[in-house]
N, C-alpha and C. Protein backbone atom coordinates (compact mmCIF):
# COMPACT_ATOMS: atom_id res chain seq x y z
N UNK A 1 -78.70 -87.91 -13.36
CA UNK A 1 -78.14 -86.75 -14.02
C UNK A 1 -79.22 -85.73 -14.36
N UNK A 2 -80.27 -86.72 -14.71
CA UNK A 2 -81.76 -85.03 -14.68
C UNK A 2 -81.95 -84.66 -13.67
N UNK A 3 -81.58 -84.96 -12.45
CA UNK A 3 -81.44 -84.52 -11.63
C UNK A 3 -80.94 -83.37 -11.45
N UNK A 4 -79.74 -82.73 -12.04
CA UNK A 4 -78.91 -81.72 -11.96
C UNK A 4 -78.79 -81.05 -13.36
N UNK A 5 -80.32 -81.16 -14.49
CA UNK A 5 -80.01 -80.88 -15.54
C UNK A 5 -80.53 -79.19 -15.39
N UNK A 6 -81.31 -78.51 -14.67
CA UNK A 6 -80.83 -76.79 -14.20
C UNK A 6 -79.95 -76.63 -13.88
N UNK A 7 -78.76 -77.00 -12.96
CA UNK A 7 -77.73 -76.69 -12.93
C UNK A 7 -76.05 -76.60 -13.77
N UNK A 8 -76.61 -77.98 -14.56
CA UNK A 8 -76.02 -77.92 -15.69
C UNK A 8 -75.95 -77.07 -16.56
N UNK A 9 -77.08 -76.98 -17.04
CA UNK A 9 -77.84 -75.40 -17.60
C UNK A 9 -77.26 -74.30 -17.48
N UNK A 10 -77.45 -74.24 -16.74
CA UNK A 10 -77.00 -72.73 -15.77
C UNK A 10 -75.22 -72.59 -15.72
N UNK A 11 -75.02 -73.41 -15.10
CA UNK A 11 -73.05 -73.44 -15.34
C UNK A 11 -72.65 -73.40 -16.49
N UNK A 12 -73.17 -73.90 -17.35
CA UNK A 12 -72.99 -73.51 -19.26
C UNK A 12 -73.47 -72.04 -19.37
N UNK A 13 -74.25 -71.08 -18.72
CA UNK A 13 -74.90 -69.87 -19.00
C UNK A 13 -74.20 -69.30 -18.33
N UNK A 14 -73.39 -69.37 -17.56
CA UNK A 14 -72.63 -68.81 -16.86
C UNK A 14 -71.31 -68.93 -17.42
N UNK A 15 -70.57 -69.82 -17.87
CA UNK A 15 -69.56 -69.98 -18.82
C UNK A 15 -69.72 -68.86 -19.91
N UNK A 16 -70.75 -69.05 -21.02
CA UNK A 16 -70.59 -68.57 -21.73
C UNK A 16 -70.83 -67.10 -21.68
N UNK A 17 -71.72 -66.40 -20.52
CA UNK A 17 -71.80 -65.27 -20.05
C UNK A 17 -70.21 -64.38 -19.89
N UNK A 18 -69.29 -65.20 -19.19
CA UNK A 18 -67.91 -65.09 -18.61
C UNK A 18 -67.30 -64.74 -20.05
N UNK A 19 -67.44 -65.56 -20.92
CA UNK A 19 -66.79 -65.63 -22.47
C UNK A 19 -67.04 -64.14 -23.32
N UNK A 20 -68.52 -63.81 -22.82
CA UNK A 20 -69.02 -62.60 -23.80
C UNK A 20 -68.38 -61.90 -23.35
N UNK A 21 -68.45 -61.91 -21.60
CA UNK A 21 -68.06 -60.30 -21.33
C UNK A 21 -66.40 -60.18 -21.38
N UNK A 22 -65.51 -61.07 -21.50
CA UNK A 22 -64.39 -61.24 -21.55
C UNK A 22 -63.65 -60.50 -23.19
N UNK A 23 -64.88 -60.83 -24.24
CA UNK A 23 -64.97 -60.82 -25.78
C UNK A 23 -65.45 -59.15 -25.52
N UNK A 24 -66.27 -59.04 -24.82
CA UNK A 24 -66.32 -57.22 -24.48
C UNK A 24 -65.00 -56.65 -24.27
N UNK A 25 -64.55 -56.77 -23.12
CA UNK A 25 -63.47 -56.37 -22.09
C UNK A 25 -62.32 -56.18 -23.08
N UNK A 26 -62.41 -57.20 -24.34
CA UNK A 26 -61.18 -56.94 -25.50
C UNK A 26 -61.22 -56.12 -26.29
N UNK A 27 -62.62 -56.00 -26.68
CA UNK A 27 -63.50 -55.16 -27.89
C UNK A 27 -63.18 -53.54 -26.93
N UNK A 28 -63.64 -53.42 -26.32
CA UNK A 28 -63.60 -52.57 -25.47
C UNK A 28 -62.00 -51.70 -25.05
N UNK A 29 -61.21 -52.72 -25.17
CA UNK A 29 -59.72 -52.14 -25.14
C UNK A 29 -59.02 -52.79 -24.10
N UNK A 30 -59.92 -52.80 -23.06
CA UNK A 30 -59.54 -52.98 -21.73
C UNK A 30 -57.88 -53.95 -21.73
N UNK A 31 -57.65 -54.77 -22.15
CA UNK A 31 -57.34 -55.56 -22.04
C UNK A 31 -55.95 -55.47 -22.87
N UNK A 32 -55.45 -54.22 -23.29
CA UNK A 32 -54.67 -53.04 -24.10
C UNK A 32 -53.89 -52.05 -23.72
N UNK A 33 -55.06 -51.43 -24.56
CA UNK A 33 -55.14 -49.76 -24.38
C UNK A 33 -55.56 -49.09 -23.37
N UNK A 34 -56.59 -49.80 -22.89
CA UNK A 34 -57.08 -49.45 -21.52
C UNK A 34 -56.78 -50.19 -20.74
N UNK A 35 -56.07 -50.86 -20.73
CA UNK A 35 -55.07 -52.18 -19.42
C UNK A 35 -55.94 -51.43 -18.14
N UNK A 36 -55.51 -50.20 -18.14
CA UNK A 36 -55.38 -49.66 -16.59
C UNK A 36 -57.11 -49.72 -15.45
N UNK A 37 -57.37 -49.29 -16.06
CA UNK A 37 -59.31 -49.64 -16.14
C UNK A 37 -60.03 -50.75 -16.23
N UNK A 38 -59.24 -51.60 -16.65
CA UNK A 38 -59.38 -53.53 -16.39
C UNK A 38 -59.70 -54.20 -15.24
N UNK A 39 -58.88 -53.67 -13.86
CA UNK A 39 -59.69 -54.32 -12.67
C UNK A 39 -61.28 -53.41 -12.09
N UNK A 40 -61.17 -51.95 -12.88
CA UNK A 40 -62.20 -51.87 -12.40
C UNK A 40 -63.24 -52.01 -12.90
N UNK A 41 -63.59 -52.10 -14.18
CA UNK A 41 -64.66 -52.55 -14.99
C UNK A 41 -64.89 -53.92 -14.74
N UNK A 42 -63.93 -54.74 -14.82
CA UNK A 42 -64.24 -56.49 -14.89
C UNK A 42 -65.16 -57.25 -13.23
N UNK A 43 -65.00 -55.98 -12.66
CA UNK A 43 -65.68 -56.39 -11.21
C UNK A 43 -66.38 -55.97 -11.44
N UNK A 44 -67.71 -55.55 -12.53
CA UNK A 44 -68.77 -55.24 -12.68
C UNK A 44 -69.37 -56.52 -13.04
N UNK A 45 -68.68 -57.60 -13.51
CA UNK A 45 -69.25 -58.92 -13.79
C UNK A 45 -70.07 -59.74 -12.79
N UNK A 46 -69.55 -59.23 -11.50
CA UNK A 46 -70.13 -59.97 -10.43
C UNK A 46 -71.83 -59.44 -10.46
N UNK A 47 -72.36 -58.14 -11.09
CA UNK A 47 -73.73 -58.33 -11.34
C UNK A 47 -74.04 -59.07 -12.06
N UNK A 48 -73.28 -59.20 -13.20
CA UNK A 48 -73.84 -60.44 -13.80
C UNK A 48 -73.91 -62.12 -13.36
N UNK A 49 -72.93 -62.44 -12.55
CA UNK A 49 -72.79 -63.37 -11.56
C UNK A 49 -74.02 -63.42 -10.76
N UNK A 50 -74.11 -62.78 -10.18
CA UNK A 50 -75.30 -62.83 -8.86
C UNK A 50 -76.53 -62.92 -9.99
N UNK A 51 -76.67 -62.02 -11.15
CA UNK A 51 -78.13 -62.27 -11.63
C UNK A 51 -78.14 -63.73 -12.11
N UNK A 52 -76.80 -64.48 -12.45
CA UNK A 52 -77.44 -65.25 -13.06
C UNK A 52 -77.56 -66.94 -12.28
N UNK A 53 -77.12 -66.52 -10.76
CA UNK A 53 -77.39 -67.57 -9.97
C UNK A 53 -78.85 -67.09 -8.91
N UNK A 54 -79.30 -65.98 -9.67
CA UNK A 54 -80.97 -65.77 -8.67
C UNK A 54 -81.68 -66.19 -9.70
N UNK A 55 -81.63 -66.06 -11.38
CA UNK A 55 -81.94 -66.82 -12.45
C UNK A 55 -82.12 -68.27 -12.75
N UNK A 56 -80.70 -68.82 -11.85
CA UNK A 56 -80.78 -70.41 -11.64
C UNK A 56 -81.07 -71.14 -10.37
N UNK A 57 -81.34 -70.71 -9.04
CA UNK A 57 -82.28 -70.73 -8.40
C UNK A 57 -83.54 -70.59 -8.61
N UNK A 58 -83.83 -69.62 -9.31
CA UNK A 58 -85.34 -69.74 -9.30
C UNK A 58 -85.92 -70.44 -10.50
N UNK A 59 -85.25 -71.39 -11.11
CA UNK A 59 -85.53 -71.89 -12.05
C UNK A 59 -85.58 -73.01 -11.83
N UNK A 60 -84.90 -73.07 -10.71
CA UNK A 60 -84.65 -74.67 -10.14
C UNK A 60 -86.17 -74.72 -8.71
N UNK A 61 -86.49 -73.55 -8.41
CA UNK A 61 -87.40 -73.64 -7.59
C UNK A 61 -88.75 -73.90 -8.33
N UNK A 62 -88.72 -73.21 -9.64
CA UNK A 62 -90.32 -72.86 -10.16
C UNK A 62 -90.40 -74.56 -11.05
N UNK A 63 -89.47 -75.13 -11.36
CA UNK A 63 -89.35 -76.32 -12.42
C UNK A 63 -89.08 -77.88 -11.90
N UNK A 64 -88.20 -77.63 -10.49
CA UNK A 64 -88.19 -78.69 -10.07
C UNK A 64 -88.71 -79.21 -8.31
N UNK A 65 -88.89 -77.77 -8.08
CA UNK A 65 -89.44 -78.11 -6.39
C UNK A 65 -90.72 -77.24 -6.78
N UNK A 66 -91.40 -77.30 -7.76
CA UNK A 66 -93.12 -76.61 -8.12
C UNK A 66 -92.98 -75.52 -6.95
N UNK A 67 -92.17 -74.78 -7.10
CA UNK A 67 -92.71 -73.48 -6.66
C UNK A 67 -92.06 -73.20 -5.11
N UNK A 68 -91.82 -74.27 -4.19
CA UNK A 68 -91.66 -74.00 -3.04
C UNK A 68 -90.07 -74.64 -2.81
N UNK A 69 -89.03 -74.14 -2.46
CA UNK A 69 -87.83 -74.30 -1.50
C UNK A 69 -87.35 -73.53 -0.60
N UNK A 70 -86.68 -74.45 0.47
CA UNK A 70 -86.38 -74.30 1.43
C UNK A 70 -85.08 -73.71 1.13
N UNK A 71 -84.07 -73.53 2.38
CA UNK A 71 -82.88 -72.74 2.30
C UNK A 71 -81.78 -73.94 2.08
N UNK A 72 -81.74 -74.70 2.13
CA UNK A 72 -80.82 -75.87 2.27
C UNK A 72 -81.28 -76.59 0.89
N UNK A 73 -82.53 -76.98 0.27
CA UNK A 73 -82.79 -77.33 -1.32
C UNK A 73 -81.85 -76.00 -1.81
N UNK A 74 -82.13 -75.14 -2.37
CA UNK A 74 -81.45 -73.85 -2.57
C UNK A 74 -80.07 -74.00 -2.42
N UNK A 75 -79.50 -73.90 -1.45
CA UNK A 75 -78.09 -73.90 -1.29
C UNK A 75 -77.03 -75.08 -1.99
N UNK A 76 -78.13 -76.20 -1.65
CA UNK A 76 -77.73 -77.75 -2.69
C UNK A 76 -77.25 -77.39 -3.97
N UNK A 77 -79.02 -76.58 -4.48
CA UNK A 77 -78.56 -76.54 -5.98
C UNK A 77 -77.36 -74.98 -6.25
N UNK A 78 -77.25 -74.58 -5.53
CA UNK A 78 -76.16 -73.40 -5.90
C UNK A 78 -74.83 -74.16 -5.91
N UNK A 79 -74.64 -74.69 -4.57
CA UNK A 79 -73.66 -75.50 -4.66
C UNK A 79 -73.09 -76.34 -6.12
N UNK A 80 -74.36 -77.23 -6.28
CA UNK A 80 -73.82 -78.17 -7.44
C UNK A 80 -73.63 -77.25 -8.75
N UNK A 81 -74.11 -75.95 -9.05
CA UNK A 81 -74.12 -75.14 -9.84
C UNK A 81 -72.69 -74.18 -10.19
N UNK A 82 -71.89 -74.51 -8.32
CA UNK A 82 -70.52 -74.06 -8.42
C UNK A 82 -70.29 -74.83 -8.94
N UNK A 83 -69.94 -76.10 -8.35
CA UNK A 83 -69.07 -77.42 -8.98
C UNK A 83 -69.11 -77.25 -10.65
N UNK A 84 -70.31 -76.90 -11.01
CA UNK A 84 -70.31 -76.84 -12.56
C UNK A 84 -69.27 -76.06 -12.95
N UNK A 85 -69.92 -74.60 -12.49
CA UNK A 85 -68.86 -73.62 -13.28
C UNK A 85 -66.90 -73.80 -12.44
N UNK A 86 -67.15 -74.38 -11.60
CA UNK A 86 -65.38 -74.47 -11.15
C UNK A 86 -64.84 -75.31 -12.14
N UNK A 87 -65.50 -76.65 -12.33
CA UNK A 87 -65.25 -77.35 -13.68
C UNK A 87 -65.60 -76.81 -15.09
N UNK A 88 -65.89 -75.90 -15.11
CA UNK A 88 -65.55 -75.37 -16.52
C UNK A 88 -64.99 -74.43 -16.85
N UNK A 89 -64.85 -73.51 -15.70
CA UNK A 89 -63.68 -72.66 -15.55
C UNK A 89 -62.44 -72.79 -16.11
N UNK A 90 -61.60 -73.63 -16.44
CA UNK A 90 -60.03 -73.72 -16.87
C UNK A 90 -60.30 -74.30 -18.37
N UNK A 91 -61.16 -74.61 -18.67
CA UNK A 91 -61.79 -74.53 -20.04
C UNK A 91 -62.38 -73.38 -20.55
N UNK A 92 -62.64 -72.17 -20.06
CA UNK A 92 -63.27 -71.15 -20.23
C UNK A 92 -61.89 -70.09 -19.93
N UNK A 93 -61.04 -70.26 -18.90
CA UNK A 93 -59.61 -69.28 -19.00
C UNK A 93 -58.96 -69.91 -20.53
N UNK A 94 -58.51 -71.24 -20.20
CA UNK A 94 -58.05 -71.68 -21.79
C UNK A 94 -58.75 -70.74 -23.07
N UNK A 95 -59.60 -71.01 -23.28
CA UNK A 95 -60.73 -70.46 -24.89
C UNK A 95 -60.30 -68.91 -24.40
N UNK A 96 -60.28 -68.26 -23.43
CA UNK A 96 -60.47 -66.64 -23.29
C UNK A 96 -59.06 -66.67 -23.99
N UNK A 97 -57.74 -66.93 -22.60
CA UNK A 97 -56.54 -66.54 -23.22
C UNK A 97 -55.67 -67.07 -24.56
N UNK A 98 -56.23 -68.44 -24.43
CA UNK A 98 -55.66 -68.70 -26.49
C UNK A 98 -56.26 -68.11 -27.21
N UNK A 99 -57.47 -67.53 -27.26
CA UNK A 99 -58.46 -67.35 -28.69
C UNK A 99 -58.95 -65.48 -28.64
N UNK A 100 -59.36 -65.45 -27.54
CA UNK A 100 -59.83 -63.80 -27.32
C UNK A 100 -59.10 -62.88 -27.05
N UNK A 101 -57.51 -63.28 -26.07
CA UNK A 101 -57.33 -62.57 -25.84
C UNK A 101 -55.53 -62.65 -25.56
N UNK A 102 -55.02 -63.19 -26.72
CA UNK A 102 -53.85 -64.25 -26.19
C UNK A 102 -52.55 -63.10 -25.42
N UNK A 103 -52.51 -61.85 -26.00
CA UNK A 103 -51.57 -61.03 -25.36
C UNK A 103 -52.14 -60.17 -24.15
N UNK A 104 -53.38 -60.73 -23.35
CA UNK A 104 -53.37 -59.73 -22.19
C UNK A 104 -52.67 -60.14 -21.32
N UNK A 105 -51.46 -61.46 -21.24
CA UNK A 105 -50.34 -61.40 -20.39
C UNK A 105 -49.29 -60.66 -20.61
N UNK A 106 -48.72 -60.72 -21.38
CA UNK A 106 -48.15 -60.02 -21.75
C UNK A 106 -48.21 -58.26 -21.26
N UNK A 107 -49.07 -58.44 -22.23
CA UNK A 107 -49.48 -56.94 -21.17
C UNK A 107 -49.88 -56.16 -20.06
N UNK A 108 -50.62 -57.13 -19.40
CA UNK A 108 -50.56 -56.59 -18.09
C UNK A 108 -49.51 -56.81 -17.39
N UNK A 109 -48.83 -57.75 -17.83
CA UNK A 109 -47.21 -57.89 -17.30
C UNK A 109 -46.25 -56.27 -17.52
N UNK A 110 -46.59 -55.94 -18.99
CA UNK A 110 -45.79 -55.05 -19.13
C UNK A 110 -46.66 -53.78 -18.19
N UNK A 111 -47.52 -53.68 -18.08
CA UNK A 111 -48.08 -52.74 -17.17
C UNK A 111 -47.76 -52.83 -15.78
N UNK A 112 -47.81 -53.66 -15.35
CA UNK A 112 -47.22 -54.08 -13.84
C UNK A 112 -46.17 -53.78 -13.47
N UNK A 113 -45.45 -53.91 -14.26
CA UNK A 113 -43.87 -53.28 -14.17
C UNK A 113 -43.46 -51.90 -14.49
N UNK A 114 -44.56 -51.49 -15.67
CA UNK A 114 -44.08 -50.08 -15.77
C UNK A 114 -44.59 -49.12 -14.71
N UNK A 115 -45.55 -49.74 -14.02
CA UNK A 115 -46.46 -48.71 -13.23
C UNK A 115 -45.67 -49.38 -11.55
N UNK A 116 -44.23 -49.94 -11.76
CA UNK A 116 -43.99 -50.17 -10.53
C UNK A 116 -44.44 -50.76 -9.66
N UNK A 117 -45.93 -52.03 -9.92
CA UNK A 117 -46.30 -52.72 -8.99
C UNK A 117 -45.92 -53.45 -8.67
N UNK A 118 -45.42 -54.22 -10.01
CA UNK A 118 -44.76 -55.68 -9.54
C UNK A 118 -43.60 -55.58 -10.43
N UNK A 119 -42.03 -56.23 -9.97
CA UNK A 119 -41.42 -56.35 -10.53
C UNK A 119 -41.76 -57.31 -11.72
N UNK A 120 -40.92 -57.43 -12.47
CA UNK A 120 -40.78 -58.40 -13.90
C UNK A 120 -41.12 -59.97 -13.48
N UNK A 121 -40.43 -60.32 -12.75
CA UNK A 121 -40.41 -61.59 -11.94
C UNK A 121 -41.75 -62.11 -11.10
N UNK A 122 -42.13 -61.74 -10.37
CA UNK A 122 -43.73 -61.42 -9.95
C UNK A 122 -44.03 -61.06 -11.08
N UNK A 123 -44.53 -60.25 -11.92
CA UNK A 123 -45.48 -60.33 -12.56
C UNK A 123 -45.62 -61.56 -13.92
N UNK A 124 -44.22 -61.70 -14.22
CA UNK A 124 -44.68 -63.27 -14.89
C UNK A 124 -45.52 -64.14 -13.93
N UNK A 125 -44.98 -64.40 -12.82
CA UNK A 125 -45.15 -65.61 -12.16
C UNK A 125 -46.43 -65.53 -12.06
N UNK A 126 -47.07 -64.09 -11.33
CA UNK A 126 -48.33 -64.16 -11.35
C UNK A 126 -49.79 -64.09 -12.49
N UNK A 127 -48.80 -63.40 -13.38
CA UNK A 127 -49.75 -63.49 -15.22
C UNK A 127 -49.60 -64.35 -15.85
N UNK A 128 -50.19 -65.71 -15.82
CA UNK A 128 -50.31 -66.66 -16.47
C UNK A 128 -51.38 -67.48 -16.74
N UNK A 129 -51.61 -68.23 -17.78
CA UNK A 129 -52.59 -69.30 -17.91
C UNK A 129 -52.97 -69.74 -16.75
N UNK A 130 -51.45 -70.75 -16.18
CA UNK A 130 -51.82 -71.60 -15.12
C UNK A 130 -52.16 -70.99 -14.04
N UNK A 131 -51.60 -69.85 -13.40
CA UNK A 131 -52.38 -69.18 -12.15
C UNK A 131 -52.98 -68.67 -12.83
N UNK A 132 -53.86 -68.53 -13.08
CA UNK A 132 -55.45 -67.75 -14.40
C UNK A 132 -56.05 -68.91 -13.71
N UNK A 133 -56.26 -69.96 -14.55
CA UNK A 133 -56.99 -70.74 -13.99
C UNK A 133 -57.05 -71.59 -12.34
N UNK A 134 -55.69 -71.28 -11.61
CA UNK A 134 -56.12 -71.63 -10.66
C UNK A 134 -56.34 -71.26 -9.83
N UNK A 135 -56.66 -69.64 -9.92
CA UNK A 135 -57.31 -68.31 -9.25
C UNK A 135 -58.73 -68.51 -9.51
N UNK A 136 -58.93 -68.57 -10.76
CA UNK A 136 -60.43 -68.40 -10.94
C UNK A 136 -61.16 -70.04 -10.86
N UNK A 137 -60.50 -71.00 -10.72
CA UNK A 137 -61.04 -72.02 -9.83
C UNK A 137 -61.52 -72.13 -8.35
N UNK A 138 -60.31 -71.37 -7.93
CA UNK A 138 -60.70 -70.70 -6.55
C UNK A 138 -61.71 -69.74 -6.00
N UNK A 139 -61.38 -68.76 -6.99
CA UNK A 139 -62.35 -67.58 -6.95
C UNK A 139 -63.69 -68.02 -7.09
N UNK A 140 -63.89 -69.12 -8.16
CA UNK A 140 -65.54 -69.46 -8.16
C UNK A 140 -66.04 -70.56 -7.19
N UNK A 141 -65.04 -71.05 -6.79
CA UNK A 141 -66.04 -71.86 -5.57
C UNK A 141 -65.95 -70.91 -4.43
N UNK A 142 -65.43 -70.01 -4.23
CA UNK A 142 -65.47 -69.42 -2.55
C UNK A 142 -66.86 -68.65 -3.10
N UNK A 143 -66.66 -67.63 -4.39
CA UNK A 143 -67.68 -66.48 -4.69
C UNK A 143 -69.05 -67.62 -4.51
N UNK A 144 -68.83 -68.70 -5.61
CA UNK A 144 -70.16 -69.23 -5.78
C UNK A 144 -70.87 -69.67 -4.02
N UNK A 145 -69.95 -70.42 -3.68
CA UNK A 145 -70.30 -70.69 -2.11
C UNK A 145 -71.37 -69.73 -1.54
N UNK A 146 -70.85 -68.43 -1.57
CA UNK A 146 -70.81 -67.17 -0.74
C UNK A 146 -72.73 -66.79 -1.28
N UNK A 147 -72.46 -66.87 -2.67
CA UNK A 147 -73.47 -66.04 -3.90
C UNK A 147 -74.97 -67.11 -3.82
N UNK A 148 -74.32 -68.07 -3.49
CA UNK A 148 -75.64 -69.82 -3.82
C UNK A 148 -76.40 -69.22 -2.29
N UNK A 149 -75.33 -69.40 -1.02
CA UNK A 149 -76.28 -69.38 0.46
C UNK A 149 -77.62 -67.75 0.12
N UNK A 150 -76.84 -67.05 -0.21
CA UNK A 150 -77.76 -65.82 -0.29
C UNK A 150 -78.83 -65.51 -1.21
N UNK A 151 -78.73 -66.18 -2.18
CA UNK A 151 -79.57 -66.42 -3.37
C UNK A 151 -80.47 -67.65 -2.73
N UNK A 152 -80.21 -68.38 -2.52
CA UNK A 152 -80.74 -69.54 -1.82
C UNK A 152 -81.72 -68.63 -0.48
N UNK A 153 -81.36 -68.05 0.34
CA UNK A 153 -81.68 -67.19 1.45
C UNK A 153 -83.08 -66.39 0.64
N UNK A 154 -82.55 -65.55 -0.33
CA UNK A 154 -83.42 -64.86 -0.83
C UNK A 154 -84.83 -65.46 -1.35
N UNK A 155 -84.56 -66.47 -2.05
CA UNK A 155 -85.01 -67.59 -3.20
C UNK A 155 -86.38 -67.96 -2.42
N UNK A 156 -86.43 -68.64 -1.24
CA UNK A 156 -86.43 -69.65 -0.46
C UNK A 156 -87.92 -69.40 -0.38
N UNK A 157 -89.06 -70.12 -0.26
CA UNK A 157 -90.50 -69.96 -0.19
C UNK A 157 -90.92 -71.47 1.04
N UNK A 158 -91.51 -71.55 1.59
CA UNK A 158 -92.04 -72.55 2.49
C UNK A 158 -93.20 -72.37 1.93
N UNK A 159 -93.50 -73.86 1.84
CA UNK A 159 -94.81 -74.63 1.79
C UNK A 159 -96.07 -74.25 2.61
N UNK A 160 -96.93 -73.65 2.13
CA UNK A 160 -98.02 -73.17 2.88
C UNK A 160 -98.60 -74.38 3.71
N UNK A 161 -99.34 -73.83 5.00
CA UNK A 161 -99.71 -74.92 5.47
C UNK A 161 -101.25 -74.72 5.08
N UNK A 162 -102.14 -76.00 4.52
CA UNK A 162 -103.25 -75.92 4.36
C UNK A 162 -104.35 -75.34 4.99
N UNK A 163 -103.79 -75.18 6.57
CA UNK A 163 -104.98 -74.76 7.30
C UNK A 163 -104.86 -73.04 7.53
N UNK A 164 -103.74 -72.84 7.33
CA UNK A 164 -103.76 -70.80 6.81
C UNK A 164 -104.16 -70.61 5.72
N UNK A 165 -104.41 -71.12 4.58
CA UNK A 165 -104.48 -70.65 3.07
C UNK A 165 -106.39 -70.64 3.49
N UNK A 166 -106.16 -69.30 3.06
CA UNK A 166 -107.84 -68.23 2.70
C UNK A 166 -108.26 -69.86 1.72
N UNK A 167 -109.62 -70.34 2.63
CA UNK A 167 -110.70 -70.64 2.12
C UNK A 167 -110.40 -72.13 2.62
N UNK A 168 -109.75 -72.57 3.17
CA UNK A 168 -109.94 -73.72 3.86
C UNK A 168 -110.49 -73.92 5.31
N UNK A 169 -109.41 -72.92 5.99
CA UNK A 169 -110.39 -72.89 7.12
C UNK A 169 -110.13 -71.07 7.48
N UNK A 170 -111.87 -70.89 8.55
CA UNK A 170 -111.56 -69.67 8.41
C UNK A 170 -110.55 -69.25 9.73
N UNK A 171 -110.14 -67.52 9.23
CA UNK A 171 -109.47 -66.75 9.57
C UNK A 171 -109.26 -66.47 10.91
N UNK A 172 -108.72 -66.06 12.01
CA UNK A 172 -109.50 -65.93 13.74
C UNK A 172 -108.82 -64.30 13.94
């Protein structure tokens, strides 16, 4: 299990990251008064997403592979870093919509309908706890998938070989 204790880490920092900006997004109105402005602000999270899996990559590179990984170490730990946050995800929709934010079904329901997108019927079906969480279960293993290879890509350092490194042997 210390094995995977950065990633653990990190899927808790990422949870609770999801929580703040969600606790924004209410504070903020969005989620209201500003219903309408809700999908486009909340897709600003994905910077925070990406920073905070180049944050847990490289934390996992500088702490547990001393400095040097490959693209496939990297991708491992992004991977197991989804699994985290997919499993804490429906614990993290739960706490948002009971506690932060319990009428933004409601309301975006009633928005959906007034603005003619979705009838009444669709938009229950689709504004709910249970598809809440099993969207954003989804959503975070495809995103994380997607977010770990490239961060991982980016991340990635190879092991010098002794006989290039200035001062072992010389230069030609």
């Amino acid at each position: 299990m210390s094995k995977y204790r950065i990633e653990i880490k990190w899927a808790v920092i990422f949870s609770i990251a999801m929580i703040l900006w969600m606790l924004g997004e209410k504070l903020f109105g969005l989620h209201d008064e500003y219903i309408a402005e809700h999908s486009f602000y909340t897709s600003f999270f994905a910077i925070v997403a990406i920073g905070i899996y180049m944050l847990a990559l490289y934390d996992k590179r500088k702490n547990y592979y001393r400095g040097f990984m490959n693209w496939q170490e990297g991708f491992k730990s992004g991977a197991i870093l989804t699994l985290g946050i997919v499993i804490l995800s429906p614990f993290v929709q739960l706490l948002i919509s009971g506690l932060i934010t319990p009428d933004y079904f409601s309301n975006i329901t009633e928005y959906s309908v007034e603005t003619g997108e979705m009838t009444r019927k669709e938009a229950e079906a689709y504004f709910n706890p249970r598809n809440y969480i099993i969207q954003s279960m989804v959503w975070a293993a495809i995103t994380g998938l997607i977010t770990a290879a490239i961060a991982a890509l980016i991340l990635r350092r190879k092991v010098p070989n002794p006989h290039q490194v200035k001062g072992t042997t010389p230069y030609r």
